[in-house]
C-alpha atoms as a PDB file:
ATOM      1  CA  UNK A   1      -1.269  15.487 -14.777  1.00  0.00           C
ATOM      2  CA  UNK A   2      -5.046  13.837 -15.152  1.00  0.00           C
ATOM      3  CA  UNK A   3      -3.315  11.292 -17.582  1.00  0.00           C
ATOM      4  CA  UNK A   4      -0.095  10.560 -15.413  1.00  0.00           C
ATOM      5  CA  UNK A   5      -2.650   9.815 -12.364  1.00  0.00           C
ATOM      6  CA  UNK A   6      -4.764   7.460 -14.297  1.00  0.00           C
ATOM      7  CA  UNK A   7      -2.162   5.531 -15.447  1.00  0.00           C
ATOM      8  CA  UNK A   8      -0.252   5.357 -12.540  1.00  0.00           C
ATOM      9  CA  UNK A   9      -3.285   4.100 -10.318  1.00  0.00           C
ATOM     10  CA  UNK A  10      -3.943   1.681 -13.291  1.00  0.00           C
ATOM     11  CA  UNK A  11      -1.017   0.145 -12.919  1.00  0.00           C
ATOM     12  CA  UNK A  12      -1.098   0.179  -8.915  1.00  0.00           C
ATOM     13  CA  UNK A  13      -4.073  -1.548  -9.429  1.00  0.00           C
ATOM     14  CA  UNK A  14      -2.849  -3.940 -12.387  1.00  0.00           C
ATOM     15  CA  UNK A  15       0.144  -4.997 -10.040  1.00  0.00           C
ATOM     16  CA  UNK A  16      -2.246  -5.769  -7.065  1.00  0.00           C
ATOM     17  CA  UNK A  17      -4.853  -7.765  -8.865  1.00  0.00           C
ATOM     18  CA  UNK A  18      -1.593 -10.071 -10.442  1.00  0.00           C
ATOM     19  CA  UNK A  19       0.174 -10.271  -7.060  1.00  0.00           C
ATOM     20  CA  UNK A  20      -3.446 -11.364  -5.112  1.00  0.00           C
ATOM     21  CA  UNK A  21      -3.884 -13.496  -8.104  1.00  0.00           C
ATOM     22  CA  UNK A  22      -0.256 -15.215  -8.268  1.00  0.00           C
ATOM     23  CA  UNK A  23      -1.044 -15.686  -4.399  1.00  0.00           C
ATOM     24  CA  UNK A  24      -4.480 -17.589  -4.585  1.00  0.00           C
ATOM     25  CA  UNK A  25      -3.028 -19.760  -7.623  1.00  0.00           C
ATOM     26  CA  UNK A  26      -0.060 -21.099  -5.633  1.00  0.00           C
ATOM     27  CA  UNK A  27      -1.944 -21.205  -2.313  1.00  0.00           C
ATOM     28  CA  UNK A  28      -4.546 -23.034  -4.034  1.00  0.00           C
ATOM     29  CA  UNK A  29      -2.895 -25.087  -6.275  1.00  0.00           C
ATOM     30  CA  UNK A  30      -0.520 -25.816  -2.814  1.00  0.00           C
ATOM     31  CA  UNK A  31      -3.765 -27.288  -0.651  1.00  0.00           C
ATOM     32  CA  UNK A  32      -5.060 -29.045  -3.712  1.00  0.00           C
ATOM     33  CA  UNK A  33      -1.796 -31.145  -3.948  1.00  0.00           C
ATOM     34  CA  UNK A  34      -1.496 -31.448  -0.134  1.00  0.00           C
ATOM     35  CA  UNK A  35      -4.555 -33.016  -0.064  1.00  0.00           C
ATOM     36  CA  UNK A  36      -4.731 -35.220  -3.519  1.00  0.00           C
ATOM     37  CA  UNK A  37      -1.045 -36.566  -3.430  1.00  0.00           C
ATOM     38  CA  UNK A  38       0.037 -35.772   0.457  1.00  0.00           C
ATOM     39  CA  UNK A  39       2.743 -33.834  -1.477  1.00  0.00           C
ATOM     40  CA  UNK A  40       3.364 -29.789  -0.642  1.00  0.00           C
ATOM     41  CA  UNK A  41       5.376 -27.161  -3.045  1.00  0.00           C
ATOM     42  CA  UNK A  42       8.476 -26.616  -0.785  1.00  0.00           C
ATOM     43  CA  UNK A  43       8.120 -23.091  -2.106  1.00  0.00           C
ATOM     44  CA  UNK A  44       4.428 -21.928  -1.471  1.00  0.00           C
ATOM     45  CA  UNK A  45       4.526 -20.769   1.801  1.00  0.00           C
ATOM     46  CA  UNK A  46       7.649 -18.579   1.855  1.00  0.00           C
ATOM     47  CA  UNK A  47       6.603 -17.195  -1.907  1.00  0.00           C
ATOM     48  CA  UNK A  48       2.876 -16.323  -0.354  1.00  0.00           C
ATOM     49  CA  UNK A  49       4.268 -14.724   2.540  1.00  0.00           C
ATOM     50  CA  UNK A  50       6.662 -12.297   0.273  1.00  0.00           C
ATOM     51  CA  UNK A  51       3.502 -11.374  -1.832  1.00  0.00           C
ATOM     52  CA  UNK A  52       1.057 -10.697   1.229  1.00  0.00           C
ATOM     53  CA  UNK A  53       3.994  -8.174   1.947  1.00  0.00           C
ATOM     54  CA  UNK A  54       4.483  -6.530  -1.272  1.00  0.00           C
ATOM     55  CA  UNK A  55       0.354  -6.206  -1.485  1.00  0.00           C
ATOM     56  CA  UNK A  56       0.264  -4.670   1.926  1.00  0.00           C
ATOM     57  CA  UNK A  57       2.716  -1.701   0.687  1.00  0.00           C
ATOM     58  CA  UNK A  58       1.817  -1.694  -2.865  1.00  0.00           C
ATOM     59  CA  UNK A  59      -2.072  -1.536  -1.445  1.00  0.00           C
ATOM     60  CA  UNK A  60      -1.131   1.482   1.168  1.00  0.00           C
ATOM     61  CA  UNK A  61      -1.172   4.385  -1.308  1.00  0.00           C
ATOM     62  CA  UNK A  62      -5.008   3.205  -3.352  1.00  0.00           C
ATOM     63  CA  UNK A  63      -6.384   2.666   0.209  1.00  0.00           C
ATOM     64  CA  UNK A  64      -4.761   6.309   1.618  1.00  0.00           C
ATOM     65  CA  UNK A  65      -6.193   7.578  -1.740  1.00  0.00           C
ATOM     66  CA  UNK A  66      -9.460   6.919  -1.104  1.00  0.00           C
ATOM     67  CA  UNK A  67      -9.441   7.537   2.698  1.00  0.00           C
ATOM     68  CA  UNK A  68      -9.531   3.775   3.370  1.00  0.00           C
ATOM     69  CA  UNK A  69      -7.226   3.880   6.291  1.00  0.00           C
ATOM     70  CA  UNK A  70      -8.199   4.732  10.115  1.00  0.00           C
ATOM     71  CA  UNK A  71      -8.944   8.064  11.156  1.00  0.00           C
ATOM     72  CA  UNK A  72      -9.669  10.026  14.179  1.00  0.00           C
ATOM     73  CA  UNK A  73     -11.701  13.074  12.489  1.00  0.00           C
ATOM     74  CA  UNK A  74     -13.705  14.320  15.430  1.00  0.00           C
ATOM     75  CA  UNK A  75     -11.283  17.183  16.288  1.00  0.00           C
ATOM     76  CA  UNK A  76     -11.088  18.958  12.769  1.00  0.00           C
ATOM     77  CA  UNK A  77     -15.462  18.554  12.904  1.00  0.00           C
ATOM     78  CA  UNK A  78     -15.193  20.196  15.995  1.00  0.00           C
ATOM     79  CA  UNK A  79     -12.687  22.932  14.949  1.00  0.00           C
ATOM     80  CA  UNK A  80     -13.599  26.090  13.130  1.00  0.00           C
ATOM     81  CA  UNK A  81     -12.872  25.682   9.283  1.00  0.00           C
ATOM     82  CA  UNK A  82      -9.500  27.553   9.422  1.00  0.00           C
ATOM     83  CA  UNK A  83      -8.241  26.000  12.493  1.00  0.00           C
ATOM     84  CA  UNK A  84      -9.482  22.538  10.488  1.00  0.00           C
ATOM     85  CA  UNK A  85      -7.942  23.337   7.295  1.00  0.00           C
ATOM     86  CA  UNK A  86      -4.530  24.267   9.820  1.00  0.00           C
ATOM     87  CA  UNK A  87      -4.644  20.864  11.646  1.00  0.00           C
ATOM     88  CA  UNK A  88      -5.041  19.076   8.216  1.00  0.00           C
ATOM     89  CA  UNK A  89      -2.155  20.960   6.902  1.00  0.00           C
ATOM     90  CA  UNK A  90      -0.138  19.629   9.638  1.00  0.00           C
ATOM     91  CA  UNK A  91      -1.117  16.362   9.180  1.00  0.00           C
ATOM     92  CA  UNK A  92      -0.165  16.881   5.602  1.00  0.00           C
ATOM     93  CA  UNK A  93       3.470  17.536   6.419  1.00  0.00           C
ATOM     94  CA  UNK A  94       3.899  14.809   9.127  1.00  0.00           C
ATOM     95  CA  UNK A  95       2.098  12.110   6.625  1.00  0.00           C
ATOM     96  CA  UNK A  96       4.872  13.133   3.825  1.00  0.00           C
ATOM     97  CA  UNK A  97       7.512  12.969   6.221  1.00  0.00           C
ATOM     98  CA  UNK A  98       6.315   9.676   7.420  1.00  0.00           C
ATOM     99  CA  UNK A  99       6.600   8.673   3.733  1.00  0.00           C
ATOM    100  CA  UNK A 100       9.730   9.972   2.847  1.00  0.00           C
ATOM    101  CA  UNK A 101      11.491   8.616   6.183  1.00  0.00           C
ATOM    102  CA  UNK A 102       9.754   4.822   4.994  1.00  0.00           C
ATOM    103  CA  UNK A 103      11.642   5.120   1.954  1.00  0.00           C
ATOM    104  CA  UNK A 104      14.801   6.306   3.208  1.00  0.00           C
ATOM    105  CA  UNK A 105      14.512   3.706   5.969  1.00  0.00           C
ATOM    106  CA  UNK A 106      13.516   0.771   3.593  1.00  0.00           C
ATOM    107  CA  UNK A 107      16.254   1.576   0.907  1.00  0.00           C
ATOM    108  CA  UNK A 108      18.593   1.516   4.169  1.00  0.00           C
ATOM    109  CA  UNK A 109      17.125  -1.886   5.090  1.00  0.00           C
ATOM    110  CA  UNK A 110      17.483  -3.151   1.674  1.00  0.00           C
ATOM    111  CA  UNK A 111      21.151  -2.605   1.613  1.00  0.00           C
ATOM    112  CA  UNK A 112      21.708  -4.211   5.436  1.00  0.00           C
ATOM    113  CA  UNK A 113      19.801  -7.284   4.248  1.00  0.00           C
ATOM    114  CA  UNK A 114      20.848  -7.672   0.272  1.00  0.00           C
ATOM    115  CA  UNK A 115      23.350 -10.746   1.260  1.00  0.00           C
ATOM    116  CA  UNK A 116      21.009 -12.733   3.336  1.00  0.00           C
ATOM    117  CA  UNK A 117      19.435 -15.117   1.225  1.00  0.00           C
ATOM    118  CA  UNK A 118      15.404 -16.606   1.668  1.00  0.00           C
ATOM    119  CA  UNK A 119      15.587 -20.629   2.522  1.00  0.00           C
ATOM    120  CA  UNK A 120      13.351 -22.110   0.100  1.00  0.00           C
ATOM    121  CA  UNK A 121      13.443 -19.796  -3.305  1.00  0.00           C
ATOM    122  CA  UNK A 122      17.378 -18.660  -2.214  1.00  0.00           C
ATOM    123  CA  UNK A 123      16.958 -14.813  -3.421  1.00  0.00           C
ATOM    124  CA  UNK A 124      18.152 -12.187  -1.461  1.00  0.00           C
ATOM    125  CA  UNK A 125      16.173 -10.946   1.256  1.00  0.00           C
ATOM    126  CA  UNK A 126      16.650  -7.385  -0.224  1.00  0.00           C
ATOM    127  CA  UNK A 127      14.113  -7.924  -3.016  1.00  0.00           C
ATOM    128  CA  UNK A 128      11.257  -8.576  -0.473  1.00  0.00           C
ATOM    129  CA  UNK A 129      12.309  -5.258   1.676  1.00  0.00           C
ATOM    130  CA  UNK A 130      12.203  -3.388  -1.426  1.00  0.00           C
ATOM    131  CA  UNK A 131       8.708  -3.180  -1.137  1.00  0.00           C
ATOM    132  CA  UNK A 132       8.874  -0.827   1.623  1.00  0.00           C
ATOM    133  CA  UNK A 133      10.628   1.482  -0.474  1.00  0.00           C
ATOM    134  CA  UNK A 134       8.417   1.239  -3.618  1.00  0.00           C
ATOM    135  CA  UNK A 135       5.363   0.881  -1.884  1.00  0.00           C
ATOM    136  CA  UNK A 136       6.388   4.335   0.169  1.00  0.00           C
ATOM    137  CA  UNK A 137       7.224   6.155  -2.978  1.00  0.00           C
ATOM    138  CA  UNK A 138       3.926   4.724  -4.122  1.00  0.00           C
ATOM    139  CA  UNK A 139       1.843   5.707  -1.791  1.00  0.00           C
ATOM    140  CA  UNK A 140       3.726   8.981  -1.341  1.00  0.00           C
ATOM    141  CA  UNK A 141       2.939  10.214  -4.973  1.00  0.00           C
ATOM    142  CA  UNK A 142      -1.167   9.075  -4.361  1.00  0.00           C
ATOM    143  CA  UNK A 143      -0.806  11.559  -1.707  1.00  0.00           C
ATOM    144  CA  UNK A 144       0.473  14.431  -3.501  1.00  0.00           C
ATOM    145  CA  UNK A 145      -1.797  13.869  -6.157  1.00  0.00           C
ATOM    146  CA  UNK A 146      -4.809  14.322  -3.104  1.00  0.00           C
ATOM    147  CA  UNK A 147      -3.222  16.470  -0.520  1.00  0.00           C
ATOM    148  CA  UNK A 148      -4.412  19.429  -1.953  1.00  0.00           C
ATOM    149  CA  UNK A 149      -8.364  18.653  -1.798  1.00  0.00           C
ATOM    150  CA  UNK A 150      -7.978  16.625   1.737  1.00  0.00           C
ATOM    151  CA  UNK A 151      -6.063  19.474   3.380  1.00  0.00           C
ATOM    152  CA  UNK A 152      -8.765  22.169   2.011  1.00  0.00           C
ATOM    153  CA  UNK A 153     -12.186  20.530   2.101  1.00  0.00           C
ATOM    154  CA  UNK A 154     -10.747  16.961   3.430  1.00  0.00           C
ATOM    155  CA  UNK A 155     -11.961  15.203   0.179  1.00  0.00           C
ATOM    156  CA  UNK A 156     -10.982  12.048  -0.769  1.00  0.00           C
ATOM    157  CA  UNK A 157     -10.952  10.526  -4.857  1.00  0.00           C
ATOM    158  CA  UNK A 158     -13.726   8.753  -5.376  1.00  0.00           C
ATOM    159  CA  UNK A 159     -14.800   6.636  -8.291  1.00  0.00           C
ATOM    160  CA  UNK A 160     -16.674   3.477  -9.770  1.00  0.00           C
ATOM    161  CA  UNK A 161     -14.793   1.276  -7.276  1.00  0.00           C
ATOM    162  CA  UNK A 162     -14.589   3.257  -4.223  1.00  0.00           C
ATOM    163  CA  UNK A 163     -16.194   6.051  -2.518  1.00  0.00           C
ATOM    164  CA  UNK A 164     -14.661   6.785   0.744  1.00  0.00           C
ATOM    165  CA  UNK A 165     -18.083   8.824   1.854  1.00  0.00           C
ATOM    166  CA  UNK A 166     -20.517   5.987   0.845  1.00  0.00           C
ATOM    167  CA  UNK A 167     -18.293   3.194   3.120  1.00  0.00           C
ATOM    168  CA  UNK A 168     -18.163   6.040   5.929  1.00  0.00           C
ATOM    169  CA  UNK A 169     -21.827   6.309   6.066  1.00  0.00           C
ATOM    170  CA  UNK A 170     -22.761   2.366   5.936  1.00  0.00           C
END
């Protein structure tokens, strides 16, 4: 399961850094022409926009992962460790049902939208929702690989890039 995890956050993390990258080449490349020959790439803007949205639910499950998102944590510090370890349980279930209802919901989506078309690039709309879906599924399998140690001793992963604890203590 230790091998499955590592590659699997690999690539999360492969398919990130090329989608931020793709997205600062275009947007660059977009001002740089603007400016030099007062001539735009018809396409930049909507293409950008489509990426920010696949990075924001590709990025969900690394940044759960790592306890990266907001959190109100002051009732479980106040709450005896078995009434903690409860609450956390319960938050648990209602985050994978969360999960599981953005999937169902964005495959849903995907099939209302999959004849409307984009303006400039002229793909279907469908392929930009689908990142709702994936990044759900995503983000839902970071969580099962964590819920374990968050529900019991609310422990995030840590390693050479992040640690949740260190940012939480700046």
């Amino acid at each position: 399961m230790k091998t499955f995890e590592r590659y699997f956050l690999a690539t999360n993390r492969w398919m990130l850094i090329v989608m931020l990258a793709v997205m600062s080449i275009i947007i660059f490349a977009n001002v740089v022409l603007r400016y030099t020959t007062n001539v735009s790439i018809e396409w930049a803007e909507e293409v950008s926009r489509h990426l920010m949205i696949w990075l924001t639910f590709i990025g969900c499950g690394p940044v759960l992962r790592y306890g990266g998102h907001i959190a109100v944590e002051n009732v479980q510090d106040a709450l005896p460790r078995p009434m903690a370890v409860a609450l956390r349980a319960v938050i648990a279930l209602l985050l994978t049902g969360l999960f599981v209802f953005f999937i169902w919901f964005g495959l849903d989506y995907m099939d209302r939208t999959q004849y409307q078309i984009t303006p400039s690039t002229q793909i279907s709309v469908a392929y930009i929702y689908a990142a709702l879906p994936l990044g759900a599924a995503m983000t839902l399998i970071h969580w099962l690989l964590i819920v374990r140690d968050y529900v019991l001793d609310r422990k995030f992963a840590a390693d050479a890039h992040f640690d949740a604890t260190a940012s939480a203590s700046l």
